[in-house]
Protein backbone atom coordinates (compact mmCIF):
# COMPACT_ATOMS: atom_id res chain seq x y z
CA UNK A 1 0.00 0.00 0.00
CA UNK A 2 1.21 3.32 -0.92
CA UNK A 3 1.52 5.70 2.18
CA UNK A 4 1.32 9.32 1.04
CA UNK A 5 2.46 12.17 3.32
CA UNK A 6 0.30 14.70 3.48
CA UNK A 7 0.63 17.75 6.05
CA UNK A 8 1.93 18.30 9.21
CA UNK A 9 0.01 18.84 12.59
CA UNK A 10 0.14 20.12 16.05
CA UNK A 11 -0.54 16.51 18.03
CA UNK A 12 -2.44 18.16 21.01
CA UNK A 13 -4.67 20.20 18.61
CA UNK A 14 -4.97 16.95 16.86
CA UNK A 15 -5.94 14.62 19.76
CA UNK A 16 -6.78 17.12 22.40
CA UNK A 17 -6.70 13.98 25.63
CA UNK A 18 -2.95 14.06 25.17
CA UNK A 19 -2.76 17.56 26.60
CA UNK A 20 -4.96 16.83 29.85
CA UNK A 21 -2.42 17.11 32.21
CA UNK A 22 -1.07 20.35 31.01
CA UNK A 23 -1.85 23.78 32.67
CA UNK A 24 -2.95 26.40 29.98
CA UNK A 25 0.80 28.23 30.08
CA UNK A 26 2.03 24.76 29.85
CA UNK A 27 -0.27 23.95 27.23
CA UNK A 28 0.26 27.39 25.17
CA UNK A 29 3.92 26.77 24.53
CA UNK A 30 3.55 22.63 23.98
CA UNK A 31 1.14 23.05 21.30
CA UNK A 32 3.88 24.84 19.16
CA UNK A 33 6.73 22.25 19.73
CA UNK A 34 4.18 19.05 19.38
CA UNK A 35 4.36 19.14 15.42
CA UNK A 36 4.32 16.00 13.29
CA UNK A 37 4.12 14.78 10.15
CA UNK A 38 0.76 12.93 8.99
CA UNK A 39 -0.06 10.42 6.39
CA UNK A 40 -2.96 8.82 5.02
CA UNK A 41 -3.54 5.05 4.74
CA UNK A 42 -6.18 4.08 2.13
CA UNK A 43 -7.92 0.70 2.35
CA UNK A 44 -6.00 -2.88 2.22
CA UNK A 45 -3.33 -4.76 3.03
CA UNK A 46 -0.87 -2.85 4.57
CA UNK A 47 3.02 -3.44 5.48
CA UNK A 48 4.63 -1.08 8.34
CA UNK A 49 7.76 -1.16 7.04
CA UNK A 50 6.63 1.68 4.51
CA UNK A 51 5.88 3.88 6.85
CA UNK A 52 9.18 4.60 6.86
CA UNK A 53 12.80 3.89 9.22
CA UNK A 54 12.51 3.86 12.75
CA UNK A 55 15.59 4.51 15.34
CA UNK A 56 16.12 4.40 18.60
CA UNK A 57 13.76 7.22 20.28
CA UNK A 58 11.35 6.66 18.34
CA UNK A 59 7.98 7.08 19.96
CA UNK A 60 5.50 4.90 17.45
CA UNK A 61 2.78 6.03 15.38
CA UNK A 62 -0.25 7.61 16.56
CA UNK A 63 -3.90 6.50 14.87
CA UNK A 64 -5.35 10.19 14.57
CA UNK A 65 -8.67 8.60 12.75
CA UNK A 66 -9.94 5.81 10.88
CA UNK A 67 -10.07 1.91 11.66
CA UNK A 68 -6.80 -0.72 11.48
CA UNK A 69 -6.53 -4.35 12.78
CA UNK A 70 -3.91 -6.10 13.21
CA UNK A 71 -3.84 -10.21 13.12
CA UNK A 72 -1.69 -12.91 14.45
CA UNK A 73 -1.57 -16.05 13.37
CA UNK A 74 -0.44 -19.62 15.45
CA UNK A 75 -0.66 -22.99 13.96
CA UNK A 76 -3.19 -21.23 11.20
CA UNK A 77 -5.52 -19.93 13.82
CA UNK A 78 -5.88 -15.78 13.65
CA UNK A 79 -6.92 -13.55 16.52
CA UNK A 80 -7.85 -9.89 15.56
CA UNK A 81 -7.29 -6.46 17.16
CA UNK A 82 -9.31 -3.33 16.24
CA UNK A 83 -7.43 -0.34 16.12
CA UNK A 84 -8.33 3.16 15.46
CA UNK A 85 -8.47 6.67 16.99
CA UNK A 86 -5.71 7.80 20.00
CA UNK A 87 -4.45 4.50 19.77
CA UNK A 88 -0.25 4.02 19.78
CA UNK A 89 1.38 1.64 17.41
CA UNK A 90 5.21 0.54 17.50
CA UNK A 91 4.87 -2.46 14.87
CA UNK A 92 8.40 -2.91 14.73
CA UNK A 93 8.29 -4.31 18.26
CA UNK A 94 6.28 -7.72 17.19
CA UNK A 95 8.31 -9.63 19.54
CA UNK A 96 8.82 -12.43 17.14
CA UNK A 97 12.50 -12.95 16.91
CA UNK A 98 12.72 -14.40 20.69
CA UNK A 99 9.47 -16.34 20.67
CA UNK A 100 9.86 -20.22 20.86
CA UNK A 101 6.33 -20.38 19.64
CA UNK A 102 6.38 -18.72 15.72
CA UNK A 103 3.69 -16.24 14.57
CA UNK A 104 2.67 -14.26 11.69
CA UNK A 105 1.75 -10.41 11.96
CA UNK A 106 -0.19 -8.89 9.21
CA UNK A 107 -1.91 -5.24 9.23
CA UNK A 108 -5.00 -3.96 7.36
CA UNK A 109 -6.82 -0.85 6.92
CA UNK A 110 -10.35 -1.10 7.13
CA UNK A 111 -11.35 2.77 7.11
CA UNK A 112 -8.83 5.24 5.47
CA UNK A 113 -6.77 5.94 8.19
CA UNK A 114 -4.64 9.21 9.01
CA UNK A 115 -1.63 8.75 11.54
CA UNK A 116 0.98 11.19 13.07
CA UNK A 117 4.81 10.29 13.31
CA UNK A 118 5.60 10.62 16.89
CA UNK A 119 9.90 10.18 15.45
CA UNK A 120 12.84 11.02 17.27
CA UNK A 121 12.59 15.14 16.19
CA UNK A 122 8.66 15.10 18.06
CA UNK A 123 10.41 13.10 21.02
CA UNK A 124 12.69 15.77 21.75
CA UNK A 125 10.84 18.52 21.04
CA UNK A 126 8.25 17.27 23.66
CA UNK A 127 10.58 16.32 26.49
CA UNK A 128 10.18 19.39 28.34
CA UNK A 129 6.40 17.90 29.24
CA UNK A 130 6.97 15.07 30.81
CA UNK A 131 3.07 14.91 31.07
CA UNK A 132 2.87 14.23 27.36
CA UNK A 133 4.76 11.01 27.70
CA UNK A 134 2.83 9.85 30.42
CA UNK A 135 -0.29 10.87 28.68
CA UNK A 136 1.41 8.08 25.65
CA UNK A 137 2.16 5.46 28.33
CA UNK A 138 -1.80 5.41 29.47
CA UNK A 139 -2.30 4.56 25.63
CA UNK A 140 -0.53 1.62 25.55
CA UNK A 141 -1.66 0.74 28.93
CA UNK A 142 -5.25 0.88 27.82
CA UNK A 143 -4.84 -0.78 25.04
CA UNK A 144 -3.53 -4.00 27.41
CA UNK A 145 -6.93 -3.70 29.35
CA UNK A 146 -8.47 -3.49 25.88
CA UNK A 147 -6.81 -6.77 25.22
CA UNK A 148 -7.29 -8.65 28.46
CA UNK A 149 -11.27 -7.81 28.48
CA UNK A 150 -11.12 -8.90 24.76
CA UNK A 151 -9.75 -12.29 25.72
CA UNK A 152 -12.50 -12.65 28.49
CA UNK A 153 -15.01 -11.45 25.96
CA UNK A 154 -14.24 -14.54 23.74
CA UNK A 155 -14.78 -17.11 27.07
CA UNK A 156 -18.51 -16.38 26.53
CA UNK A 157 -19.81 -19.56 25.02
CA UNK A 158 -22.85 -18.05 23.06
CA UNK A 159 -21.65 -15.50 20.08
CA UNK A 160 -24.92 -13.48 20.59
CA UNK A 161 -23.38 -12.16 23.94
CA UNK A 162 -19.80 -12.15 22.16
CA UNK A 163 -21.10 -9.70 19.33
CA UNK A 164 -22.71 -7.84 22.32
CA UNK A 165 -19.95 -7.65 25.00
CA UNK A 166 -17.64 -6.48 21.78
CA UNK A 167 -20.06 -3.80 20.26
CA UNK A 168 -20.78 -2.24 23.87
CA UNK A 169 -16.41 -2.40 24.15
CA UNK A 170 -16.13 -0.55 20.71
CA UNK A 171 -18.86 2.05 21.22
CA UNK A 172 -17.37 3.10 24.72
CA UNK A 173 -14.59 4.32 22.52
CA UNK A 174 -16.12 5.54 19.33
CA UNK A 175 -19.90 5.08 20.21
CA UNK A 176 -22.24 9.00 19.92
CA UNK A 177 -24.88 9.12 21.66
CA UNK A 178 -28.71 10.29 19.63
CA UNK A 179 -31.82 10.37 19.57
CA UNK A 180 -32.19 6.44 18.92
CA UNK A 181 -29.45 5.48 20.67
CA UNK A 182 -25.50 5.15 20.58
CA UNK A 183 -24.17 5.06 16.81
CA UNK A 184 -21.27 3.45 16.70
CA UNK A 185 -19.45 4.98 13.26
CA UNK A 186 -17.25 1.79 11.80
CA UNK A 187 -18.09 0.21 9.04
CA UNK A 188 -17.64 -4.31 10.10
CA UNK A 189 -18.69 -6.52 8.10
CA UNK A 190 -19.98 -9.81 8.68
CA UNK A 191 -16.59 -11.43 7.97
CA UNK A 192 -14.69 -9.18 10.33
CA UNK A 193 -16.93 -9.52 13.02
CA UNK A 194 -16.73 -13.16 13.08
CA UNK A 195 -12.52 -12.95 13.40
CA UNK A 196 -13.33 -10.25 16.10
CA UNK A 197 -15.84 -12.81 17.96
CA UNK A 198 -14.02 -16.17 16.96
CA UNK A 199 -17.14 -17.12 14.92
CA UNK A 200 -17.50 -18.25 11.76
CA UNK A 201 -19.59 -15.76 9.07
CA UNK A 202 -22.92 -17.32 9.03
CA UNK A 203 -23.22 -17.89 12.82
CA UNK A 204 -22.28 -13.88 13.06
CA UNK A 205 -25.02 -13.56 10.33
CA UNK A 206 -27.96 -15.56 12.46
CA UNK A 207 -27.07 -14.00 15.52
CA UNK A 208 -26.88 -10.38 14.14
CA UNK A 209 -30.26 -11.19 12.33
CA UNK A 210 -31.50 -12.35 15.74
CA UNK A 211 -30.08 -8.99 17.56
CA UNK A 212 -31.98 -6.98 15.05
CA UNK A 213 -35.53 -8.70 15.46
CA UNK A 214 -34.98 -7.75 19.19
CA UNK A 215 -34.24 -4.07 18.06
CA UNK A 216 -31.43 -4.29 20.22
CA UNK A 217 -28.39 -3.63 17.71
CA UNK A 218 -29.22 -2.94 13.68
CA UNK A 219 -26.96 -1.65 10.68
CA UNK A 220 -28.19 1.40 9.43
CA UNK A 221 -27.88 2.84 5.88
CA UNK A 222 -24.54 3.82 6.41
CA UNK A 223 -23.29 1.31 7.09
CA UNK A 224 -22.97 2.32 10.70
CA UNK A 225 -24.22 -0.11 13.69
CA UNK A 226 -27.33 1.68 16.12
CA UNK A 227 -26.81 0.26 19.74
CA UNK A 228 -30.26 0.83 21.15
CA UNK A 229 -30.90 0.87 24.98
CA UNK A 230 -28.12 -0.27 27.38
CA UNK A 231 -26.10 -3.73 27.69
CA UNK A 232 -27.86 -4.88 31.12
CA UNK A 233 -30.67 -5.03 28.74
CA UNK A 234 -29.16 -6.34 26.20
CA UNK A 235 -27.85 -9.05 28.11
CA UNK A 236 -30.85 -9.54 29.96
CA UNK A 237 -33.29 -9.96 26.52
CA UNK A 238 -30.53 -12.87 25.25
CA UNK A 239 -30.87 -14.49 28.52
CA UNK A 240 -34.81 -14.03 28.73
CA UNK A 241 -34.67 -15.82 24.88
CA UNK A 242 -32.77 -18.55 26.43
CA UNK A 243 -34.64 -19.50 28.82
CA UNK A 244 -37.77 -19.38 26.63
CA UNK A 245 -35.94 -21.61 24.14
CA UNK A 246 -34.68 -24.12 27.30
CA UNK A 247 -38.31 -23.75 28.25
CA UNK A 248 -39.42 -24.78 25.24
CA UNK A 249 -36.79 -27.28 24.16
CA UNK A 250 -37.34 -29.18 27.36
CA UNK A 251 -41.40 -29.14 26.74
CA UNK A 252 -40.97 -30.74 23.32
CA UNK A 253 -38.66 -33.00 25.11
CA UNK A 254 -41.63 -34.45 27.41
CA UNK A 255 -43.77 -34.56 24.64
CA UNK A 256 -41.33 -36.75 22.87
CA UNK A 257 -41.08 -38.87 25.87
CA UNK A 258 -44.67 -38.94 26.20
CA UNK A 259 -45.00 -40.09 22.43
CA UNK A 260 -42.61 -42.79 23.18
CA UNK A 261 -44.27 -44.20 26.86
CA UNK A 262 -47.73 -43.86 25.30
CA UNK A 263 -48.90 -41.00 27.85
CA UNK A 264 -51.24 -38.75 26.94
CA UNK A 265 -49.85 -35.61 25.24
CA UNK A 266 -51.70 -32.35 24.87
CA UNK A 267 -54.41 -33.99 25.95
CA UNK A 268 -54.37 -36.37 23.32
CA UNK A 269 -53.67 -40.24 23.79
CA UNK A 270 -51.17 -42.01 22.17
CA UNK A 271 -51.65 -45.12 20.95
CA UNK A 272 -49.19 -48.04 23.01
CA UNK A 273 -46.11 -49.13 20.85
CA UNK A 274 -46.28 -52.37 20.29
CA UNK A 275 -44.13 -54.95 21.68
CA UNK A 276 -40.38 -55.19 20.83
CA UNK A 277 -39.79 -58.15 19.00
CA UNK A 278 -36.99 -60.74 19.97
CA UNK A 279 -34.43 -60.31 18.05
CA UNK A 280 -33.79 -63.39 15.40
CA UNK A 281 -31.22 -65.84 16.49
């Protein structure tokens, strides 16, 4: 993928949260010295290494908008990560070359993405606010929690409450609230849902069809996903429709048992099976 270079930015004016712990003087004089170059990222496969050289002081990339993921593979199974807005990449550090256990790393772009060169010049421009760096650390560190919850996301046996647990995630980062509820702006398809839920496409397909007849979570023309009311309710409709399917399940059960012992059924009276025959010897 071609990366073009396209302007250069003031990083606090860009994503404003990086500046929190500044005072205003602080703040004033930071915003001046925070440049960095930007490039765009246009949908597809995408290798790092054109994003340019790194060296040592390097601080990583910084997502200023659009949607990435990044996927490992083990033993041809693939686990997904979502990446996108105020997130911190350093994709040179893959850890591979000291892992008994080898992996491949690949990198998309699912939503054209624009991202700011925190380099070795931005590094030392910015090291008179120590609260900037810090304010870089908490990145990373969130996007370890991001991880972690992720992983205990995926323990959830049924992928109904998978795609729910992982929209409710996403739109605490990106969601808006409206008038019909949270719009969450990223455009996932069916396919990339599934990798993100460790489900395959049609089960992600059922259960999204399922989500919708609830009005609980629906695409809209956009292509954009409408979260409507909360995830306690949510959670508590998918465990209301499992019960009435248990319910359910276990009344057909007796009926079948009924059928089979000859006891009436519905009110209805089965006729007795007749005798098992011996079995010829």
């Amino acid at each position: 993928m071609a990366v073009r270079r396209t302007k250069t930015v003031s990083v606090l004016d860009a994503d404003r949260d990086l500046a929190g712990r500044l005072t205003a003087a602080a703040l004033a004089a930071a915003r001046h010295n925070a440049i960095a170059s930007v490039f765009t990222l246009r949908p597809g496969e995408l290798d790092p290494r054109s994003w340019g050289g790194v060296a040592d002081g390097h601080l990583g990339f910084l997502v200023l908008s659009g949607l990435l993921t990044r996927s490992v593979t083990v033993l041809d199974r693939t686990s997904i990560e979502l990446l996108g807005a105020e997130d911190l990449l350093r994709p040179w550090e893959e850890g591979a070359e000291d892992a008994s256990v080898p992996r491949e790393v690949s990198w998309s772009v699912l939503q054209s993405a624009q991202i700011a060169v925190l380099d070795q010049r931005f590094a030392r421009r910015v090291a008179r606010w120590p609260e900037i760096a810090a304010a870089l650390l908490d990145r990373m560190f969130g996007r370890v929690q991001r991880l972690s919850f992720h992983v205990a996301i995926l323990e959830n046996p049924r992928v109904e409450v998978r795609l729910v647990l992982l929209f409710w995630q996403l739109a605490d980062r990106w969601g808006h609230m409206g008038p019909e509820g949270v719009t969450l702006p990223l455009r996932l398809t069916h396919q990339a849902l599934g990798r993100l839920v460790r489900a395959q496409r049609p089960s992600v397909t059922a259960s999204l069809r399922g989500l919708a007849e609830r009005g609980l979570i629906q695409r809209d023309d956009t292509g954009f996903w409408l979260l409507r009311g909360n995830v306690s309710e949510h959670l508590g409709a998918l465990a209301a429709g499992a019960r009435a399917f248990r319910t359910g399940s276990l009344d057909r059960a007796g009926a079948r048992r009924g059928r089979r012992d000859g006891r009436p059924v519905s009110g209805k009276v089965s006729s007795p099976l007749p005798p098992r025959l011996p079995d010829p010897g």
